[in-house]
C-alpha atoms as a PDB file:
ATOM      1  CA  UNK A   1      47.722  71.476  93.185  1.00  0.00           C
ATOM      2  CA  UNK A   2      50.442  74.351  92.232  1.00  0.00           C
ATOM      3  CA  UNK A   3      53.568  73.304  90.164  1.00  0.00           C
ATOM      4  CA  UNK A   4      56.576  74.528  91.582  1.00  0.00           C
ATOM      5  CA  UNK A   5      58.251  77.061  89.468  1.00  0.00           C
ATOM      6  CA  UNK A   6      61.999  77.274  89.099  1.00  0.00           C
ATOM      7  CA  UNK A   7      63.110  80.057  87.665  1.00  0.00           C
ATOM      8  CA  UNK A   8      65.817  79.490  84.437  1.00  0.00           C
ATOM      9  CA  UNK A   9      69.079  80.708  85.018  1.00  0.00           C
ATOM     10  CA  UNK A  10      69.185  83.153  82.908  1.00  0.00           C
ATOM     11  CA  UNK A  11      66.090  84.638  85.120  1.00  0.00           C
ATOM     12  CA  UNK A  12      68.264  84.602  87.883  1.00  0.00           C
ATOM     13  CA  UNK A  13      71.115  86.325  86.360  1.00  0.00           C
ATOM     14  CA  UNK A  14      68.771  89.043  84.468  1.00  0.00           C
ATOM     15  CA  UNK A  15      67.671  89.401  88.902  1.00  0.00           C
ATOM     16  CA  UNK A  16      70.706  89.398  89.974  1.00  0.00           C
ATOM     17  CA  UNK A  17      72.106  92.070  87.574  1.00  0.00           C
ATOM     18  CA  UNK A  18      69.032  94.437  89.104  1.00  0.00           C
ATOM     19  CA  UNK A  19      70.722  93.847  92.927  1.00  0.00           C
ATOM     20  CA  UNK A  20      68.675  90.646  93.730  1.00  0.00           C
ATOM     21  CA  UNK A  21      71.465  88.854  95.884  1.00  0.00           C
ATOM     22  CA  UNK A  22      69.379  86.069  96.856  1.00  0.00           C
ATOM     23  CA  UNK A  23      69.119  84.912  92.873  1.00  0.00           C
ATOM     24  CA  UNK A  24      72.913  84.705  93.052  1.00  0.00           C
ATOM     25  CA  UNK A  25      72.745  82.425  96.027  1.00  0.00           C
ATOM     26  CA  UNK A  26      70.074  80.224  94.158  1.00  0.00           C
ATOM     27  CA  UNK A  27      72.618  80.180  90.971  1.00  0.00           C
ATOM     28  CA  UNK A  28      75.066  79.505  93.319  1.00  0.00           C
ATOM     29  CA  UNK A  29      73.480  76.539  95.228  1.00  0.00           C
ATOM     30  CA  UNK A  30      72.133  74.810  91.334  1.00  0.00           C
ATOM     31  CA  UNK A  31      75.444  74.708  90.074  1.00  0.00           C
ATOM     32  CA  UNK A  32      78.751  74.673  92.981  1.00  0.00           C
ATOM     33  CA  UNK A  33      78.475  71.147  93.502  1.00  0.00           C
ATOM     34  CA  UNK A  34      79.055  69.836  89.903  1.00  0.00           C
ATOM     35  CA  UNK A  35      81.317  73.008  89.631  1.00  0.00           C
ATOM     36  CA  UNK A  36      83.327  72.352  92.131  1.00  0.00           C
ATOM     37  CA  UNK A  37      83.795  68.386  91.194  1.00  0.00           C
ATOM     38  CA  UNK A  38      84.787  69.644  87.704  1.00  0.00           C
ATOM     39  CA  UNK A  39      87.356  71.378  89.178  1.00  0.00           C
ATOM     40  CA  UNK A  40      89.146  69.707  91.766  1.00  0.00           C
ATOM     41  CA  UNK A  41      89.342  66.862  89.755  1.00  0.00           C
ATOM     42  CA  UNK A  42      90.532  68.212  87.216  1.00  0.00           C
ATOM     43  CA  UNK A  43      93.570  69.733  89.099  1.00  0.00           C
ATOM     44  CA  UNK A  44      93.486  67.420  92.071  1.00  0.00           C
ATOM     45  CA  UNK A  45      94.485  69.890  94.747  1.00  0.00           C
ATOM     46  CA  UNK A  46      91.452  71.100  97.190  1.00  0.00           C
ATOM     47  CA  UNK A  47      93.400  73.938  97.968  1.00  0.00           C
ATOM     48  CA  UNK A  48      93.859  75.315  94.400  1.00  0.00           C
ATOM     49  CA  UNK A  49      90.554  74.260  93.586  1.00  0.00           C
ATOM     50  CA  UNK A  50      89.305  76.116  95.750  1.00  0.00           C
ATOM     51  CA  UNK A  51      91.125  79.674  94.750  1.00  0.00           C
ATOM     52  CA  UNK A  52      89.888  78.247  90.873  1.00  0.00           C
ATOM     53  CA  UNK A  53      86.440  78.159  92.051  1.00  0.00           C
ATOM     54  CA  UNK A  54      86.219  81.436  94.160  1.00  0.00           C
ATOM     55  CA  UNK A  55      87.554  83.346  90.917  1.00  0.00           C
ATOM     56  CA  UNK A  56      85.231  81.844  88.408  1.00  0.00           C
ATOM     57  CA  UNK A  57      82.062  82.758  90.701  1.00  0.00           C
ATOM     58  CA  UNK A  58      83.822  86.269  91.036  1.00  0.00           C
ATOM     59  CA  UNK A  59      83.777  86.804  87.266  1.00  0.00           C
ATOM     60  CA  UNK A  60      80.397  85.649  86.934  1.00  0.00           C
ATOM     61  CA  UNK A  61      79.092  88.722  89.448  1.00  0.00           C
ATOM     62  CA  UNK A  62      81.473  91.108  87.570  1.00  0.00           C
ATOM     63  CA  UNK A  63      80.233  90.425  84.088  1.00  0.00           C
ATOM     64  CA  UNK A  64      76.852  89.002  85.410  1.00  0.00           C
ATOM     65  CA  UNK A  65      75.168  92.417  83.343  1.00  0.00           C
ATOM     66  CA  UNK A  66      77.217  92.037  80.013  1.00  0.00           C
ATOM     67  CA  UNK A  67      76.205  88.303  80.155  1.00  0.00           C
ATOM     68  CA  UNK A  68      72.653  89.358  80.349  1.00  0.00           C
ATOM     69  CA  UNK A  69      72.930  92.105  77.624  1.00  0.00           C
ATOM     70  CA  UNK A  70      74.199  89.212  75.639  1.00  0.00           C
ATOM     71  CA  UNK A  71      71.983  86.751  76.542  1.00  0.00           C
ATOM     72  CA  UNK A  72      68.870  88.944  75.867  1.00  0.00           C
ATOM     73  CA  UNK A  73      70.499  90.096  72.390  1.00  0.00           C
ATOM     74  CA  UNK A  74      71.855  87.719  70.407  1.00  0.00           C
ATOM     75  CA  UNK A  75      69.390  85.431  68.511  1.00  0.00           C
ATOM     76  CA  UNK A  76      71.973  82.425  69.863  1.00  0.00           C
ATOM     77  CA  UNK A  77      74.233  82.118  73.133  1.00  0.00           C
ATOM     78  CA  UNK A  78      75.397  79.862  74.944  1.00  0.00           C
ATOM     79  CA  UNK A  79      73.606  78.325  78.179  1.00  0.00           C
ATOM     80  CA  UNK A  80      74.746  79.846  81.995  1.00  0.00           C
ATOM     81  CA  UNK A  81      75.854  76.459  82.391  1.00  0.00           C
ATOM     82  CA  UNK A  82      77.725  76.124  79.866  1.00  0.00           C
ATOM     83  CA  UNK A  83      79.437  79.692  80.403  1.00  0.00           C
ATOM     84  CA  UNK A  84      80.213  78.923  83.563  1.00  0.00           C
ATOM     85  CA  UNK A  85      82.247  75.603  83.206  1.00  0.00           C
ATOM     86  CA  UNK A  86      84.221  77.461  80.365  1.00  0.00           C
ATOM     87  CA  UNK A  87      85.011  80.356  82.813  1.00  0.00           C
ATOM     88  CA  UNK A  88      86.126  77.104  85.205  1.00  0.00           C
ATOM     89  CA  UNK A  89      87.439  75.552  82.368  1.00  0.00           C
ATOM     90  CA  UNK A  90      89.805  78.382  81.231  1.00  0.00           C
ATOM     91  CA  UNK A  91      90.762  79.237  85.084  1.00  0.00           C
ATOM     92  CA  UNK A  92      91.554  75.703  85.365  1.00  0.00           C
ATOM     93  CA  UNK A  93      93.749  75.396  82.610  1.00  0.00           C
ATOM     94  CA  UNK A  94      95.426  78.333  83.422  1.00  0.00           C
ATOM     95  CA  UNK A  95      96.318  76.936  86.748  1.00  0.00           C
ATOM     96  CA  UNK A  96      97.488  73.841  85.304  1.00  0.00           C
ATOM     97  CA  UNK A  97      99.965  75.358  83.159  1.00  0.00           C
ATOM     98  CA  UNK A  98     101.876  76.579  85.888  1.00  0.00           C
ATOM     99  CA  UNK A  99     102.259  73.116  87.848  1.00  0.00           C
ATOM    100  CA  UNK A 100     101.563  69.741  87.479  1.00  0.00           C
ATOM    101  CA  UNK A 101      99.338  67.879  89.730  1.00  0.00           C
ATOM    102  CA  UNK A 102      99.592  64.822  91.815  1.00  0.00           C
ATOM    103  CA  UNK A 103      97.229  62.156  91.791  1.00  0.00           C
ATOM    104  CA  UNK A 104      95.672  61.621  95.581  1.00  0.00           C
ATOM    105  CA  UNK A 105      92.550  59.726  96.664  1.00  0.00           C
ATOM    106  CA  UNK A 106      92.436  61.435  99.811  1.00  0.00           C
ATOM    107  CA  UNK A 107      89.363  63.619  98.679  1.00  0.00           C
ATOM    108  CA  UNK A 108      87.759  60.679  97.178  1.00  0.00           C
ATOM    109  CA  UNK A 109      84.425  59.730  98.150  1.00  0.00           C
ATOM    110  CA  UNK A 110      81.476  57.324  97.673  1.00  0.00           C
ATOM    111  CA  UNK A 111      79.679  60.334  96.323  1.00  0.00           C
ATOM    112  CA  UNK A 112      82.159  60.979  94.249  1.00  0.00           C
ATOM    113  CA  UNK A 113      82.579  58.096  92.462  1.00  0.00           C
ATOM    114  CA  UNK A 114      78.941  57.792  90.361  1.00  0.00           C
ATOM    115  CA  UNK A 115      80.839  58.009  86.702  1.00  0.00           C
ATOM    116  CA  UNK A 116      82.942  55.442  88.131  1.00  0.00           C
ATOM    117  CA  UNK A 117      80.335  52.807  88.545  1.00  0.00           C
ATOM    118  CA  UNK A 118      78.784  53.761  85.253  1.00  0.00           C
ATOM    119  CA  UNK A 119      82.252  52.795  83.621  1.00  0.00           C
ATOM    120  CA  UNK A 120      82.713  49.839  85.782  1.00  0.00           C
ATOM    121  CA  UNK A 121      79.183  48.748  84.502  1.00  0.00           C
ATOM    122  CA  UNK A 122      80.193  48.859  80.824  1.00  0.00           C
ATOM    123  CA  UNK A 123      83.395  47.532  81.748  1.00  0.00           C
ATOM    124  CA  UNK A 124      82.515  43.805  81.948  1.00  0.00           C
ATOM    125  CA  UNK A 125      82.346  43.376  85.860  1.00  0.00           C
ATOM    126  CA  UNK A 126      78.275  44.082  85.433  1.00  0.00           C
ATOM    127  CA  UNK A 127      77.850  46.562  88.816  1.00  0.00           C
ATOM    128  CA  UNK A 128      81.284  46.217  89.840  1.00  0.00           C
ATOM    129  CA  UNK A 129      81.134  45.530  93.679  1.00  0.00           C
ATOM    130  CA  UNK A 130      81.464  49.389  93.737  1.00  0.00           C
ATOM    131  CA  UNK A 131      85.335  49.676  93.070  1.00  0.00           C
ATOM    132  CA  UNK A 132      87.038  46.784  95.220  1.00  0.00           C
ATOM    133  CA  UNK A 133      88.206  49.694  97.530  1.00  0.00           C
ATOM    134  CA  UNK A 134      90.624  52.645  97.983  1.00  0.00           C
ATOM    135  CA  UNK A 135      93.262  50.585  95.710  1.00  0.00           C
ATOM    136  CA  UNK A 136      91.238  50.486  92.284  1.00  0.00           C
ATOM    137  CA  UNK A 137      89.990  54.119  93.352  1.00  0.00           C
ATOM    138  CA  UNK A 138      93.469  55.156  92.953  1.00  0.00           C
ATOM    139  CA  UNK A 139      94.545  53.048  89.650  1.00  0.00           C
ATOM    140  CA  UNK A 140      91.195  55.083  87.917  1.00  0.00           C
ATOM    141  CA  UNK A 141      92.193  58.049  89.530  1.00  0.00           C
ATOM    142  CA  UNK A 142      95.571  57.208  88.351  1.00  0.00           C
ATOM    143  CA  UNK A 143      94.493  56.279  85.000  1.00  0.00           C
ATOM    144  CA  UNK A 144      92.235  59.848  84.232  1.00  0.00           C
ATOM    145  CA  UNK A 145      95.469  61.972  85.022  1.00  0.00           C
ATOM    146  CA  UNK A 146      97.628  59.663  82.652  1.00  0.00           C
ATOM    147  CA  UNK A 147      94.526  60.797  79.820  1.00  0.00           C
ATOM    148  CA  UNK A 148      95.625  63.203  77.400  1.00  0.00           C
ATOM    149  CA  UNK A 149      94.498  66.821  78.711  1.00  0.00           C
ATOM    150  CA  UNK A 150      91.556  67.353  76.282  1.00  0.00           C
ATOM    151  CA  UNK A 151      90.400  64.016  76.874  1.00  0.00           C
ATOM    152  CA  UNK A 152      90.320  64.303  80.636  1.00  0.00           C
ATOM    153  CA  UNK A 153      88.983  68.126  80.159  1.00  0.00           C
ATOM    154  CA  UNK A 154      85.890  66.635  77.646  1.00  0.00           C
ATOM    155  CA  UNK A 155      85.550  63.799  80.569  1.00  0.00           C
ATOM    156  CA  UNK A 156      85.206  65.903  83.258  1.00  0.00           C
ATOM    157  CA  UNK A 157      83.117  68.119  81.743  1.00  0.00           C
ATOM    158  CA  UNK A 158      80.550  65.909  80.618  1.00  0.00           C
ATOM    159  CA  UNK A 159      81.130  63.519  83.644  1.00  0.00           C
ATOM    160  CA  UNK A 160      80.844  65.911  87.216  1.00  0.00           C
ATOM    161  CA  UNK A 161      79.567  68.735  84.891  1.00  0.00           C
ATOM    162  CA  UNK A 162      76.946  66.942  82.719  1.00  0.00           C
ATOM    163  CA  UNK A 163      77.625  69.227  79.799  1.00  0.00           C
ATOM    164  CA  UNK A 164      75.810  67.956  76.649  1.00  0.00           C
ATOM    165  CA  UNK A 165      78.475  66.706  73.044  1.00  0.00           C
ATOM    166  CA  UNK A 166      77.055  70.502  72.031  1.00  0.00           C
ATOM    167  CA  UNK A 167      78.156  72.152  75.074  1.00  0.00           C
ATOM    168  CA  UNK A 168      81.735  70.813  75.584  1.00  0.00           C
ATOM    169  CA  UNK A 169      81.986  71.740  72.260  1.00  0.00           C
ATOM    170  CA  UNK A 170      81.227  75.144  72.813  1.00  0.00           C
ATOM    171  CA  UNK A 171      83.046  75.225  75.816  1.00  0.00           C
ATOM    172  CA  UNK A 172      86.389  73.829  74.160  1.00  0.00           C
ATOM    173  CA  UNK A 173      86.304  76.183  71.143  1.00  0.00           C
ATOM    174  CA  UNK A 174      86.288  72.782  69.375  1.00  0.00           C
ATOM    175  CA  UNK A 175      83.854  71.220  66.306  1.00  0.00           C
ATOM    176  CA  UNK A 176      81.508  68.799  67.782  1.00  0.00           C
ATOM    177  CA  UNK A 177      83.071  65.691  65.995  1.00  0.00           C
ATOM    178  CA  UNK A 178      86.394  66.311  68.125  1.00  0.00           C
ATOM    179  CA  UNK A 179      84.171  66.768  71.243  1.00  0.00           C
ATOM    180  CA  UNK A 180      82.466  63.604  70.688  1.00  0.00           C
ATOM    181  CA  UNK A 181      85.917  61.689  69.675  1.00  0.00           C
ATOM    182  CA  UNK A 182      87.839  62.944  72.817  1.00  0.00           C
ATOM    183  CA  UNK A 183      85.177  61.956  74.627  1.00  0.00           C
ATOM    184  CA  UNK A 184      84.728  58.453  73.137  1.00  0.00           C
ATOM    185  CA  UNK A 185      89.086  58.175  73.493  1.00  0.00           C
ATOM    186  CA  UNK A 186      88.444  58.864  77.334  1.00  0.00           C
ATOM    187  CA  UNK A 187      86.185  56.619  77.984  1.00  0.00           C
ATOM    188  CA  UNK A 188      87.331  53.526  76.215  1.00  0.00           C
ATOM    189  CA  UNK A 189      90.859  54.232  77.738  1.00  0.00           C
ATOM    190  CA  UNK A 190      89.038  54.114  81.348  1.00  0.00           C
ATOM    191  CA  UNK A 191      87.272  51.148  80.444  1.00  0.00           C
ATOM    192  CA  UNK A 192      90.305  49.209  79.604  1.00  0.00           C
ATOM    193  CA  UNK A 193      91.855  49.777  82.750  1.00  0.00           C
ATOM    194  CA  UNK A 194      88.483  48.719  85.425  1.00  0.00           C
ATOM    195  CA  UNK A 195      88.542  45.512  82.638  1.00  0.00           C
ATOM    196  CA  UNK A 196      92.293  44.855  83.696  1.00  0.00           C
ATOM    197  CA  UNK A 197      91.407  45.524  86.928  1.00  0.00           C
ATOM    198  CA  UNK A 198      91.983  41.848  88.756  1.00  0.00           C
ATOM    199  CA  UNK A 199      90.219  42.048  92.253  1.00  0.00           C
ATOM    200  CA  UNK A 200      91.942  38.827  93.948  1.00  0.00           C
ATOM    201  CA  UNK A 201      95.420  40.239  92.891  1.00  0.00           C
ATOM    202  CA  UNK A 202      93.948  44.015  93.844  1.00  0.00           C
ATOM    203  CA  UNK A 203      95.850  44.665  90.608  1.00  0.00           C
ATOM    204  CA  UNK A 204      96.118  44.676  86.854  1.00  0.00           C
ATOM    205  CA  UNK A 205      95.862  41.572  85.481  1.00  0.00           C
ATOM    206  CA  UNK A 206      97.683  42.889  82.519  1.00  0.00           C
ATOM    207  CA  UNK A 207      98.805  46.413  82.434  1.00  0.00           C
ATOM    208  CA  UNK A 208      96.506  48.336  80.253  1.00  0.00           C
ATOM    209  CA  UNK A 209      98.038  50.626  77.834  1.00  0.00           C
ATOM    210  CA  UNK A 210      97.231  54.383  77.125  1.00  0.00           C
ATOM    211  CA  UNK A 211      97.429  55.612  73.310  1.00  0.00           C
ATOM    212  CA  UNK A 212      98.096  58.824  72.820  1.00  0.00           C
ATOM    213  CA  UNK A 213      94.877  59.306  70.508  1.00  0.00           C
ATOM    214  CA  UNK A 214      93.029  62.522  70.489  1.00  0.00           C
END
């Protein structure tokens, strides 16, 4: 029986930077999905999330040699995956400095909604009878845009990107104890509100409050 091999990503960018096109659309296909969650959730707008994501796959073929060079250099670097989120990371900020977005559940879906369900487990409700609906979808929703930026940013990044404490870190041009406490902020915060949550009322059964603690 032969193992299948998959090739590291760095493989497939030290291929790609020789011409091999089909080892960017393997790169490509590994990583757009959690990209591209990262990212429209983090501005909420499919359209701009959209122009975010086309750019940051655009620099990564335009710098995909020095990246290599670098890679293949230094003694330490930084993963592809990691690289890549802060190239989404600092497009996405950039975007977001220019206009504020709104909150819609419109491109909210069951298969969206997996760190959800892991906060609703830890949030007292056991398996939460997946979100009571489109109503509670929105209040989380609601309550991750009313997060202080770097706490959503660490979120999201560990949540739809699954970025390791190390790697938002590096990411965030932050020390890891600030990675880790933005990251513990956010999700105590979100667990407050799916424990206020009050499913007969399809409300709060006391508003939850958000501190402004980074």
């Amino acid at each position: 029986m032969t193992d299948t091999f998959e090739p590291t990503d760095l493989a497939l960018m030290q291929r790609y930077a020789q011409g091999d096109v089909a080892a960017f659309e393997v790169l490509l296909k590994r990583h757009e999905t959690a990209l591209w969650r990262f990212i429209v959730k983090s501005l909420r707008d499919a359209a701009a999330a959209e122009d975010v994501m086309q750019d940051t796959w655009i620099t990564v073929t335009q710098q995909a040699a020095r990246y290599v060079e670098n890679a293949v250099s230094a003694e330490q670097t930084a993963q592809f995956r990691t690289w890549l989120f802060t190239l989404a990371r600092s497009r996405t900020v950039d975007h977001l400095r220019k206009q504020k977005p709104e909150v819609s559940t419109e491109d909210f879906s069951n298969s969206q909604s997996d760190w959800l369900g892991n906060l609703a487990a830890d949030s007292g409700f056991g398996p939460l009878r997946q979100l009571e609906g489109r109503e509670q979808a929105g209040a989380l929703l609601q309550a991750l845009q009313e997060l202080p930026d770097d706490q959503r940013e660490a979120f999201l990044l560990q949540a739809e990107g699954g970025l390791s404490v190390e790697e938002i870190a590096a990411s965030c041009q932050v020390s890891f104890e600030t990675a880790k406490s933005r990251l513990r902020y956010a999700r105590s915060k979100l667990k407050a509100y799916l424990a206020a949550w009050s499913p007969e009322r399809q409300g709060f059964a006391m508003q939850p409050r958000l501190e402004a603690s980074s």
